[in-house]
C-alpha atoms as a PDB file:
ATOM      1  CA  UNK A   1      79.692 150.919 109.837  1.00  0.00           C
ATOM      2  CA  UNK A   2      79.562 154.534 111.190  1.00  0.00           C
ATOM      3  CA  UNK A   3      76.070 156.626 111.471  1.00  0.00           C
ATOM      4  CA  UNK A   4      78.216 159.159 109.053  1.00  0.00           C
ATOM      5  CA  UNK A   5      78.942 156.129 106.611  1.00  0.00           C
ATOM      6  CA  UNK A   6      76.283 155.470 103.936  1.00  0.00           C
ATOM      7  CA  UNK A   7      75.676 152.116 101.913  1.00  0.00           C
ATOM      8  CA  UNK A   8      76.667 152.237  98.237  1.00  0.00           C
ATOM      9  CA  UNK A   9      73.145 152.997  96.137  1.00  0.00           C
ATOM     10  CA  UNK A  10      72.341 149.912  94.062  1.00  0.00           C
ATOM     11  CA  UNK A  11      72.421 150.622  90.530  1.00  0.00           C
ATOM     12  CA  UNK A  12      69.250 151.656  89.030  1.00  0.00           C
ATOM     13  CA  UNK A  13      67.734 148.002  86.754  1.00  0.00           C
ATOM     14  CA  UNK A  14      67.764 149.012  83.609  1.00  0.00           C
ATOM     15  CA  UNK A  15      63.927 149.599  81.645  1.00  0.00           C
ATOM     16  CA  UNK A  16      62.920 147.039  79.339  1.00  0.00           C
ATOM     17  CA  UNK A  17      62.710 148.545  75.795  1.00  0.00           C
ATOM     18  CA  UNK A  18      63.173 148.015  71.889  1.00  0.00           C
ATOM     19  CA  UNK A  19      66.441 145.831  70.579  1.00  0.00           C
ATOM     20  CA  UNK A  20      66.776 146.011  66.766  1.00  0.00           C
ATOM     21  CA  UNK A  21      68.983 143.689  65.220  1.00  0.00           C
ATOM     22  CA  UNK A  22      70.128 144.366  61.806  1.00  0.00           C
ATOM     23  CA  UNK A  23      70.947 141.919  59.019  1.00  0.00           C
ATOM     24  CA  UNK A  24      72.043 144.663  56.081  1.00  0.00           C
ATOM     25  CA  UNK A  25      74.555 146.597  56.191  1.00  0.00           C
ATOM     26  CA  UNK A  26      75.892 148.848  59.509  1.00  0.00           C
ATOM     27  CA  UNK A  27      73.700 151.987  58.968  1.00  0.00           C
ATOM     28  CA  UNK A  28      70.596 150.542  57.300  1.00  0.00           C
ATOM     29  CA  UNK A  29      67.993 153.118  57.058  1.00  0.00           C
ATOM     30  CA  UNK A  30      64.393 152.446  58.104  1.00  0.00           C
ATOM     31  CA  UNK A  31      61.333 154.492  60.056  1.00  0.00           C
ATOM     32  CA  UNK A  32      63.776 157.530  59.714  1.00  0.00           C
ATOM     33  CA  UNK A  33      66.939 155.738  61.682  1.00  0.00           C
ATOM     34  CA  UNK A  34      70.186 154.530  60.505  1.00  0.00           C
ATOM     35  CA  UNK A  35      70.701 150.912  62.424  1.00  0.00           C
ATOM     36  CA  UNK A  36      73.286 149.141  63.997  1.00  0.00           C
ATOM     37  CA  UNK A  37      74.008 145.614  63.606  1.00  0.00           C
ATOM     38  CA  UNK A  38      72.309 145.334  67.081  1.00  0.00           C
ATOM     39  CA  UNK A  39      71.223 148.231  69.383  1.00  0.00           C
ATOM     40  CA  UNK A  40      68.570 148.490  72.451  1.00  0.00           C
ATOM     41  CA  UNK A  41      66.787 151.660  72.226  1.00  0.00           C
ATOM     42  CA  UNK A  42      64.163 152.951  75.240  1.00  0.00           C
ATOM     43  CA  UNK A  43      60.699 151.587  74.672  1.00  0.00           C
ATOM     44  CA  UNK A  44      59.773 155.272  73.610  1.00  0.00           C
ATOM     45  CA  UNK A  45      62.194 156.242  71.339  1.00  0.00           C
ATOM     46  CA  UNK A  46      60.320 155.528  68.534  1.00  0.00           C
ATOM     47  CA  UNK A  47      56.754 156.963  67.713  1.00  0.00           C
ATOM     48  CA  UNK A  48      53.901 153.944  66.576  1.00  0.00           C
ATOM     49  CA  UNK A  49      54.988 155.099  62.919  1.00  0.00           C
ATOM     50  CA  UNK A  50      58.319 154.375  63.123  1.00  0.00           C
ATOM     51  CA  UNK A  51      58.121 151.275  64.593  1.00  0.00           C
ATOM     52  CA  UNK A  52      55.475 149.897  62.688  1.00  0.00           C
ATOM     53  CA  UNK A  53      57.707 150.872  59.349  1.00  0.00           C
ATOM     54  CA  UNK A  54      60.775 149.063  61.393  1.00  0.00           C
ATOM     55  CA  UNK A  55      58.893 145.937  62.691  1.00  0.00           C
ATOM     56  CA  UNK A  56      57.633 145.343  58.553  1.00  0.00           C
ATOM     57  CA  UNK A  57      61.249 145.250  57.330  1.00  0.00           C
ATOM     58  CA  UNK A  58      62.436 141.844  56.393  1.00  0.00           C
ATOM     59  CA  UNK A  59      65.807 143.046  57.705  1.00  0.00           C
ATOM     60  CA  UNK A  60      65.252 143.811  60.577  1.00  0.00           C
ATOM     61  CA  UNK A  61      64.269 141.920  63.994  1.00  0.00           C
ATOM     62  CA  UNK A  62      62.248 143.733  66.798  1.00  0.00           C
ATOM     63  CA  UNK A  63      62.361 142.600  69.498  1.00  0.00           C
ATOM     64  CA  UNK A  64      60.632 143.792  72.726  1.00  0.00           C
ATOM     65  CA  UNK A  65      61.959 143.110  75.776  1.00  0.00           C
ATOM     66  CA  UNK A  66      59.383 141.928  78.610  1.00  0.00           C
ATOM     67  CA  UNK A  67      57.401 144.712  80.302  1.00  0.00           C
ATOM     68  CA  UNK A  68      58.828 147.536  77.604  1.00  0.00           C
ATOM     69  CA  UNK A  69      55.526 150.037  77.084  1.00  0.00           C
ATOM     70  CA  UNK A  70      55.232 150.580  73.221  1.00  0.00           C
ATOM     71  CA  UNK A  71      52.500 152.143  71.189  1.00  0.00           C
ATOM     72  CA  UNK A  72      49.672 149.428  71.081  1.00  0.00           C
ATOM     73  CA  UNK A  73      48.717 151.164  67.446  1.00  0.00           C
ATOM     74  CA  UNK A  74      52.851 149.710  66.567  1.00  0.00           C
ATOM     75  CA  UNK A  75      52.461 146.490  66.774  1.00  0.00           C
ATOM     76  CA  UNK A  76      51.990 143.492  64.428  1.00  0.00           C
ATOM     77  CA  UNK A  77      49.025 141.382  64.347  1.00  0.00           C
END
């Protein structure tokens, strides 16, 4: 490799955050969000509201992926 030649940048990993699966219907409405069947959102895309109105749905699964920084006052106890 030439000194004018660069590597290729390794892709930036990906941040952990929020995947919401749905079982109702595409477009399910809850915490102010229509849902997917299954969608990753970033670990801040929600405020502690929202998620805490999303993680009490029976039709919905939350699920946070390791090292994703969510509001402490969100989750279940």
């Amino acid at each position: 490799m030439s000194d004018t030649e660069t590597k290729p940048e390794k892709a930036a990993e990906k941040a952990p955050g929020i995947r919401i699966v749905s079982r109702a219907h595409e477009g399910f409405r809850r915490g102010g969000h229509a849902h997917p069947a299954d969608a990753t959102y970033p670990a801040d895309y929600f405020t502690a509201e929202q998620l805490a109105l999303i993680e009490n749905e029976p039709l919905l699964t939350v699920i946070v992926e390791d090292g994703a920084q969510v509001p402490k006052t969100s989750r279940k106890k």
